[in-house]
N, C-alpha and C. Protein backbone atom coordinates (compact mmCIF):
# COMPACT_ATOMS: atom_id res chain seq x y z
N UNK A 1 0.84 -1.18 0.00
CA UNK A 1 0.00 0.00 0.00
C UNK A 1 0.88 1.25 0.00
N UNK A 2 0.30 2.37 -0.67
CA UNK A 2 1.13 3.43 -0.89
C UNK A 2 0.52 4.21 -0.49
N UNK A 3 1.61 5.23 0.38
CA UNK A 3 0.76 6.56 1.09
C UNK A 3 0.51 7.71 0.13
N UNK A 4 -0.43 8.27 0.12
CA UNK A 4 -0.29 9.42 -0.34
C UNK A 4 0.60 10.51 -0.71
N UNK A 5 1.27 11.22 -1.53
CA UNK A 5 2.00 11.73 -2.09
C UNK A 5 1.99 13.11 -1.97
N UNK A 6 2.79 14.36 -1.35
CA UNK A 6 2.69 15.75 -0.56
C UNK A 6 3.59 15.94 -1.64
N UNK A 7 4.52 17.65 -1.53
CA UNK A 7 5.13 18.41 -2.11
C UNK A 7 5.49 19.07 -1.01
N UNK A 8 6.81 19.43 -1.12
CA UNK A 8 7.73 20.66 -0.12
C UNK A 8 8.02 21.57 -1.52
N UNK A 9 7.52 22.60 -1.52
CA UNK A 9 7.60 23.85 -2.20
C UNK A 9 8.53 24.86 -1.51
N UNK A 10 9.94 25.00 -1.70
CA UNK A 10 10.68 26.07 -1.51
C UNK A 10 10.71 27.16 -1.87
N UNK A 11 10.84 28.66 -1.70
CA UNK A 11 10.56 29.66 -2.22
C UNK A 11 10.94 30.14 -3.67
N UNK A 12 12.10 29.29 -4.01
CA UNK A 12 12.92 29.68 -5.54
C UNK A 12 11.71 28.83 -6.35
N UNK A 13 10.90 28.57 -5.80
CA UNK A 13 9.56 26.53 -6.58
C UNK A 13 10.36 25.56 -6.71
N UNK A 14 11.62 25.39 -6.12
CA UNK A 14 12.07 24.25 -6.34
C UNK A 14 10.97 23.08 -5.45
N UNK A 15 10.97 22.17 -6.23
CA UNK A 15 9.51 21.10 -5.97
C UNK A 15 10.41 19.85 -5.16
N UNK A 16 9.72 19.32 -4.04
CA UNK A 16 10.47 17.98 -3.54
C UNK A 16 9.07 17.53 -3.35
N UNK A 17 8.85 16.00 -4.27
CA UNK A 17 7.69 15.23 -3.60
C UNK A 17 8.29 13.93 -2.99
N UNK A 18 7.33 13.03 -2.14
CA UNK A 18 7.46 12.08 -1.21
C UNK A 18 6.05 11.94 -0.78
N UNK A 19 6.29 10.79 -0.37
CA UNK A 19 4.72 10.34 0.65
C UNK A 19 5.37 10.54 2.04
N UNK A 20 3.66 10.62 2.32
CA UNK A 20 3.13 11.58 3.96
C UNK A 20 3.34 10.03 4.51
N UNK A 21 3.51 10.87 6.01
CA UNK A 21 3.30 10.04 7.23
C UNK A 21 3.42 10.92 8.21
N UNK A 22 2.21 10.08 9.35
CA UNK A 22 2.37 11.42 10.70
C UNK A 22 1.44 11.65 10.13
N UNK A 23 0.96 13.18 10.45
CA UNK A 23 0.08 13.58 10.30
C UNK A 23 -0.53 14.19 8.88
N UNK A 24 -1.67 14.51 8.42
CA UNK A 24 -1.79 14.86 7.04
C UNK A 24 -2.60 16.04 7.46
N UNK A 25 -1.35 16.88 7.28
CA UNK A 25 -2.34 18.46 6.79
C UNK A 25 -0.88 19.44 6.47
N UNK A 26 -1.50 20.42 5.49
CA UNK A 26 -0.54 21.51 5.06
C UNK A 26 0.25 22.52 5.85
N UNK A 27 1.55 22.60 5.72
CA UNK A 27 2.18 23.64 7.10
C UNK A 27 2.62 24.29 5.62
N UNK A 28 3.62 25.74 6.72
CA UNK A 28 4.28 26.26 5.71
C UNK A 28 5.42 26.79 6.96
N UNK A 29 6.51 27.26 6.70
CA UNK A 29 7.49 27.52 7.65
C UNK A 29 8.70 27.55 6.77
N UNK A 30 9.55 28.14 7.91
CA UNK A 30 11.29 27.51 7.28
C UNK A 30 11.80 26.23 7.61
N UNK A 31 12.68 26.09 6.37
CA UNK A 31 13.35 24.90 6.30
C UNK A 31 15.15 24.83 6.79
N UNK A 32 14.73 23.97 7.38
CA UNK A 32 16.66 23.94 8.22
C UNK A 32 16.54 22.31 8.18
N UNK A 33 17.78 21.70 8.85
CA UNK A 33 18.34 20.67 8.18
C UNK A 33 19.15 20.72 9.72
N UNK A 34 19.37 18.89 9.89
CA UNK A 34 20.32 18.21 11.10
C UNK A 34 20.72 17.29 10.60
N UNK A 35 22.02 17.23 10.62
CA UNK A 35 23.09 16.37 10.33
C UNK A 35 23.16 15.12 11.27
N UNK A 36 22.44 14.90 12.02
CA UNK A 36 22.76 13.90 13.09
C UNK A 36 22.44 12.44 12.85
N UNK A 37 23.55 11.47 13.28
CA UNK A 37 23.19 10.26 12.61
C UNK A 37 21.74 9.39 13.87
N UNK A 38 22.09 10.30 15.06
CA UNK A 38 20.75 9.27 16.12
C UNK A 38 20.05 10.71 16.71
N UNK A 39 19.51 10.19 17.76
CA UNK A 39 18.65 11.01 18.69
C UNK A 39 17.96 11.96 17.77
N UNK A 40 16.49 11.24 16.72
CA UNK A 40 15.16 12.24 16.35
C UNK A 40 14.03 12.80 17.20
N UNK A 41 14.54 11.80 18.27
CA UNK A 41 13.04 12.15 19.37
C UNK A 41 13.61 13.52 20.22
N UNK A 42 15.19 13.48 20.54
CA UNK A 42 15.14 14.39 20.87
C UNK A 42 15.27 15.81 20.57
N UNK A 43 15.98 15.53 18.95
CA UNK A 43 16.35 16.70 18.31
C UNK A 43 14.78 17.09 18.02
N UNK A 44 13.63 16.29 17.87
CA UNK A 44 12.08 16.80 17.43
C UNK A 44 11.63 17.40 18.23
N UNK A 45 12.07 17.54 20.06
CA UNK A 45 11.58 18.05 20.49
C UNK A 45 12.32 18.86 21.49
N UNK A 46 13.51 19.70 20.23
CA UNK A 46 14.38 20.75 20.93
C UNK A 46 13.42 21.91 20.73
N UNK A 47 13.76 22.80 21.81
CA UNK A 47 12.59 23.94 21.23
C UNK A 47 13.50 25.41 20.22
N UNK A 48 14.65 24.61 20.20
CA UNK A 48 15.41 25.59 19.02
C UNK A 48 14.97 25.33 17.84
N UNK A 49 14.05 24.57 17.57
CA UNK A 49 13.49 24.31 15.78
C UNK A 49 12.01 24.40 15.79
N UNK A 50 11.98 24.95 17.14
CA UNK A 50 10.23 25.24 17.34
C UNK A 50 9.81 26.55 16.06
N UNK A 51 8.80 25.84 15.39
CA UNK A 51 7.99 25.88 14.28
C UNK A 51 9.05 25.73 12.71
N UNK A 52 9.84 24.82 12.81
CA UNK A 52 10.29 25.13 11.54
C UNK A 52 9.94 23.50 11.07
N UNK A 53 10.52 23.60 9.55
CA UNK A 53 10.27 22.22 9.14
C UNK A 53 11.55 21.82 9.10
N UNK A 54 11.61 20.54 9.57
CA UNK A 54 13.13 19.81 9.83
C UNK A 54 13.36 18.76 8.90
N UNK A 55 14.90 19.14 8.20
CA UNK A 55 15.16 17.63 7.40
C UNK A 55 16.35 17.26 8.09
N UNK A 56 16.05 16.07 8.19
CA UNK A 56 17.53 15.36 8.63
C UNK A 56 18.08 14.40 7.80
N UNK A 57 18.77 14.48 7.69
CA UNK A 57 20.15 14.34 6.28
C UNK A 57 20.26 12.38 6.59
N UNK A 58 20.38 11.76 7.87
CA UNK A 58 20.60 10.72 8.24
C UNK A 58 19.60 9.76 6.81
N UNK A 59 20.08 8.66 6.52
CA UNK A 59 19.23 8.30 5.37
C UNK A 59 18.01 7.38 6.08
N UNK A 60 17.91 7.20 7.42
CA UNK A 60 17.22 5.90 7.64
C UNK A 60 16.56 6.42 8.77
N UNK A 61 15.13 6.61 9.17
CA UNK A 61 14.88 6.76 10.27
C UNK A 61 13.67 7.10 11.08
N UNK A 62 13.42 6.47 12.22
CA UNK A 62 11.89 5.50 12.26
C UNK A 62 12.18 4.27 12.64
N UNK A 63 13.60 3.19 12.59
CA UNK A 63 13.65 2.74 12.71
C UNK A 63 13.88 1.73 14.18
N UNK A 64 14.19 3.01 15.29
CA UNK A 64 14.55 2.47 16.70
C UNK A 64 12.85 3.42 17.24
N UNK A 65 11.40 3.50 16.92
CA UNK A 65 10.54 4.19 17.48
C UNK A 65 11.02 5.17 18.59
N UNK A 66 9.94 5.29 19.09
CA UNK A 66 9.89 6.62 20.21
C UNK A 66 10.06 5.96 22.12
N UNK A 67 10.74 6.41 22.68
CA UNK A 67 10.58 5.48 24.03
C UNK A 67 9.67 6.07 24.32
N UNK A 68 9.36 5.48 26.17
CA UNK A 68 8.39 6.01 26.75
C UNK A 68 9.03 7.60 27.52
N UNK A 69 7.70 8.04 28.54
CA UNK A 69 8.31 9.59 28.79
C UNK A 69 8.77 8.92 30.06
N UNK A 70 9.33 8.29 30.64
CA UNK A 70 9.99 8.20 31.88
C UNK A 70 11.13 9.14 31.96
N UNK A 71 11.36 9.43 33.56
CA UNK A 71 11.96 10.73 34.41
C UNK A 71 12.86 9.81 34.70
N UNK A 72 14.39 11.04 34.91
CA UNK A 72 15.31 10.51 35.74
C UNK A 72 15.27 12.31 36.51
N UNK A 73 15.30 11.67 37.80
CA UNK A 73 15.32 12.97 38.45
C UNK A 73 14.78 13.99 38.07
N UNK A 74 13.28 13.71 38.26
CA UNK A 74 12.43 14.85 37.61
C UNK A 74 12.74 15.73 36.29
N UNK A 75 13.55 14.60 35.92
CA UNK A 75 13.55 15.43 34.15
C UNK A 75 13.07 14.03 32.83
N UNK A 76 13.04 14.61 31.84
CA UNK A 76 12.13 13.30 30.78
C UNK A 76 13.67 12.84 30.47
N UNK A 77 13.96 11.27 30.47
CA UNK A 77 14.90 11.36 30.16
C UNK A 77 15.40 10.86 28.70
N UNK A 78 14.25 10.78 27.53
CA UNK A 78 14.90 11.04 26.66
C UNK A 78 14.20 11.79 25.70
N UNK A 79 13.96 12.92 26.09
CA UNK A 79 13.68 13.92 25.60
C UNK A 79 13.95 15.28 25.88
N UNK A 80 14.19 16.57 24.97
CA UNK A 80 14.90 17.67 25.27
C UNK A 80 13.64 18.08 26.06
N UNK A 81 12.42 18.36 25.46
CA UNK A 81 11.56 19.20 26.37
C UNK A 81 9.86 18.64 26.36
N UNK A 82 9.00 18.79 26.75
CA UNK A 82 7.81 18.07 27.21
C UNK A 82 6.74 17.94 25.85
N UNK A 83 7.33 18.43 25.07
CA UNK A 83 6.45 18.33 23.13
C UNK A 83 7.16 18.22 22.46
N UNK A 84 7.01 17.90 21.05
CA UNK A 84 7.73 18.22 19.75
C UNK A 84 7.59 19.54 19.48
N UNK A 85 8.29 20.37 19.22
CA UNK A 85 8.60 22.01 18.33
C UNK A 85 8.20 22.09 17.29
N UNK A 86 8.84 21.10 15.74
CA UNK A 86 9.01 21.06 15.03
C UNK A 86 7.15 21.34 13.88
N UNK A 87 7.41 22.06 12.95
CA UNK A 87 6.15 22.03 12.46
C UNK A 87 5.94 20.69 11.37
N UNK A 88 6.72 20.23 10.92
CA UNK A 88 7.13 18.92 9.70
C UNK A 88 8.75 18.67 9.90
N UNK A 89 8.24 17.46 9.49
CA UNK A 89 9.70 16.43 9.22
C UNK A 89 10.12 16.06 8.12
N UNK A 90 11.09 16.08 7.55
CA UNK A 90 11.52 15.63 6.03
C UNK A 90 12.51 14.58 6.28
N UNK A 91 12.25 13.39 5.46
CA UNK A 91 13.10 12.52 5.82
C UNK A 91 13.54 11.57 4.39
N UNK A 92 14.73 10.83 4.07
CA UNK A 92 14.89 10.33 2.90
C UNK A 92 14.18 9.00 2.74
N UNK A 93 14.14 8.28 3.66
CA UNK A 93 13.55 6.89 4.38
C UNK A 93 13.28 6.50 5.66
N UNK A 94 11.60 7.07 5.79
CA UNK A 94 11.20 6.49 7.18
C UNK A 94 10.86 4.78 6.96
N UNK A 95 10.91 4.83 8.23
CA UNK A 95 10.45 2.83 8.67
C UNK A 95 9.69 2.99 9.42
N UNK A 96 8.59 2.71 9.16
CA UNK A 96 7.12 2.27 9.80
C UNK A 96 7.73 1.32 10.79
N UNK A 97 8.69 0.22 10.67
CA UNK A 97 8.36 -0.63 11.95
C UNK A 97 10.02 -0.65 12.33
N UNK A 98 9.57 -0.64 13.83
CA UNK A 98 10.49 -0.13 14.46
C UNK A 98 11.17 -1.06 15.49
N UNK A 99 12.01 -1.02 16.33
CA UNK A 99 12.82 -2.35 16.92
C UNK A 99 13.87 -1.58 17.82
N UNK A 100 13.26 -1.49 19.15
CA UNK A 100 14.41 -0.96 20.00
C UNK A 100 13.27 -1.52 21.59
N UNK A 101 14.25 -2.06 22.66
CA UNK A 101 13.93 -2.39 24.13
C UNK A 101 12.89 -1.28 24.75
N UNK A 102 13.51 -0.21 24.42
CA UNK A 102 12.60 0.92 25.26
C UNK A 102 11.35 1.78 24.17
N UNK A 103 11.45 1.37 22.88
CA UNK A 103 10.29 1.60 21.99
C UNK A 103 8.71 1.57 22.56
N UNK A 104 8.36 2.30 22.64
CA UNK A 104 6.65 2.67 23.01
C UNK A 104 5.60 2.31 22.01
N UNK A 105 6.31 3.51 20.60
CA UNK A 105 5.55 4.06 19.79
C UNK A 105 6.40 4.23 18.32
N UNK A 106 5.54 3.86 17.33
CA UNK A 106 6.08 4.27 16.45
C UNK A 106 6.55 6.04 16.13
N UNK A 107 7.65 6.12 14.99
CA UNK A 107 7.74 8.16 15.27
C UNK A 107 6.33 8.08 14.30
N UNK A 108 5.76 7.83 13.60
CA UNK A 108 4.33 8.44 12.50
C UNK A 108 3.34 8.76 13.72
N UNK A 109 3.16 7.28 14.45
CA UNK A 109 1.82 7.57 15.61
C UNK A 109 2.10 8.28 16.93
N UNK A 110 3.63 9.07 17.05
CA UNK A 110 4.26 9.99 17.51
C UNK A 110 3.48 11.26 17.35
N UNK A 111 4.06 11.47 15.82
CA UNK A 111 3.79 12.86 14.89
C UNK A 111 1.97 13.06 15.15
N UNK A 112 1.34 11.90 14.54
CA UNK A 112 0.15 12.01 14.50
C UNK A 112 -0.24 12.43 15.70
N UNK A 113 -0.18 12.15 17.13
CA UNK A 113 -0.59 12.57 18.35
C UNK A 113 -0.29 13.86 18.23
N UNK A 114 0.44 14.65 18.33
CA UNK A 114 1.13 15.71 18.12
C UNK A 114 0.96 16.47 16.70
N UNK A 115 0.38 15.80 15.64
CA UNK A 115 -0.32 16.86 14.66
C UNK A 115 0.95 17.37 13.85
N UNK A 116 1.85 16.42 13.53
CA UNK A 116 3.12 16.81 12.34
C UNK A 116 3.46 15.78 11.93
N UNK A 117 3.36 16.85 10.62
CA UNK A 117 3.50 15.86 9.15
C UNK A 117 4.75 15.61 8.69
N UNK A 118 5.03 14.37 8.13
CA UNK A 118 6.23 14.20 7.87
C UNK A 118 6.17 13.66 6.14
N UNK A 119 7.26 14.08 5.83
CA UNK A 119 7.10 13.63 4.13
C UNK A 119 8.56 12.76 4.06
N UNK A 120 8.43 11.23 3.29
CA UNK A 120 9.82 10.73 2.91
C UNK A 120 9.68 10.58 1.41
N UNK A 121 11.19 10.16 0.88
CA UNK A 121 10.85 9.37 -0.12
C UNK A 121 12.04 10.87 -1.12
N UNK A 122 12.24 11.81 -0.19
CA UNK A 122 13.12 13.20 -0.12
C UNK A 122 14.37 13.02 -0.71
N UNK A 123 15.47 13.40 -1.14
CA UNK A 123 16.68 13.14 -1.48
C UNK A 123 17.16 14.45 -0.57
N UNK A 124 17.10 14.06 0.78
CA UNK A 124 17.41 15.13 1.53
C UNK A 124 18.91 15.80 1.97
N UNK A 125 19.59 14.76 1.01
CA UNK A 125 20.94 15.24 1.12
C UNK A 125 21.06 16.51 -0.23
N UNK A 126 20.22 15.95 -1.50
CA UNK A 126 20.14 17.05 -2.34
C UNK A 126 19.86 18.25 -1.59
N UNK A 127 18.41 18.22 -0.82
CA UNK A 127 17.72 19.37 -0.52
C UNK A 127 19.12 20.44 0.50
N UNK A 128 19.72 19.55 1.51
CA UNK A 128 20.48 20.55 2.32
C UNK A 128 21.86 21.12 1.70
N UNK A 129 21.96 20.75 0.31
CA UNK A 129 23.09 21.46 -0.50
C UNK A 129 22.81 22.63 -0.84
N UNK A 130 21.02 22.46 -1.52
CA UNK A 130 20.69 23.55 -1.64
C UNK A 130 20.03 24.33 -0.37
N UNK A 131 19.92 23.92 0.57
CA UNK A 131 19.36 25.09 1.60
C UNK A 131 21.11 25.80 2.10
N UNK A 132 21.97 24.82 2.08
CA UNK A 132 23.00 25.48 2.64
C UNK A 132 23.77 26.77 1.71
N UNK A 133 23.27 26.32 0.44
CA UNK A 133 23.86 27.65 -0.84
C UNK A 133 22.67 28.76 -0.96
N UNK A 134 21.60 28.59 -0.64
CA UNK A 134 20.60 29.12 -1.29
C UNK A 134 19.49 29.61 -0.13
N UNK A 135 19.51 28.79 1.24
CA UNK A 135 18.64 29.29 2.31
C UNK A 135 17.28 28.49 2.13
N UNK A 136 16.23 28.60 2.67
CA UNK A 136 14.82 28.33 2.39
C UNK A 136 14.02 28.41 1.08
């Protein structure tokens, strides 16, 4: 089965399509980019990318789900802050199914609770050549 098919429209119209996951509805924002090969749950819910749309360059990911919110010393401990920030996710290859000890949740039925959309299927290493020469 195939998901439905979105568009990331950059301001020059450069066009990026991919299928949705997470949530399905239209954002609009800036686009920035994380280089990081692990930690999406927590970089999703740094509040330094609060409202932007995030691509992360990593090619694979979705694949270790979301843990649970357990505290170490009254703090979440694997998460930066008590929500996701992020307004969308761009990713080259998400994985629906996921495989890690402390896994809860998948990241889609993550996003979906939380109301952000994520688009894969991206050549998101293309996209951050051009955000890094060219901006949003």
């Amino acid at each position: 089965m195939h998901s439905p098919t979105a568009k990331l429209i950059l301001d020059d119209g450069t066009r990026f399509e991919g299928q949705i996951f997470g949530a399905t509805q239209p954002v609009c924002g800036e686009v920035v980019f994380n280089t990081g090969m692990v930690g999406y749950p927590e970089t999703l819910t740094d509040p330094s990318y609060n409202g932007q749309i995030l691509v992360l360059t990593y090619p694979l990911i979705g694949n270790y789900g979301i843990p649970g919110r357990e505290r170490d010393d009254q703090l979440l401990a694997y998460f930066e802050s008590e929500r996701v920030h992020i307004r969308a996710l761009i990713v080259a290859d998400y994985s629906e199914h996921y495989s890690h000890w402390n896994a809860k949740q998948s990241l889609s039925a993550w996003m979906v609770q939380d109301k952000i959309p994520g688009l894969t299927g991206i050549d998101t290493r293309a996209l951050t050549k051009k955000l890094r020469h060219q901006g949003t």
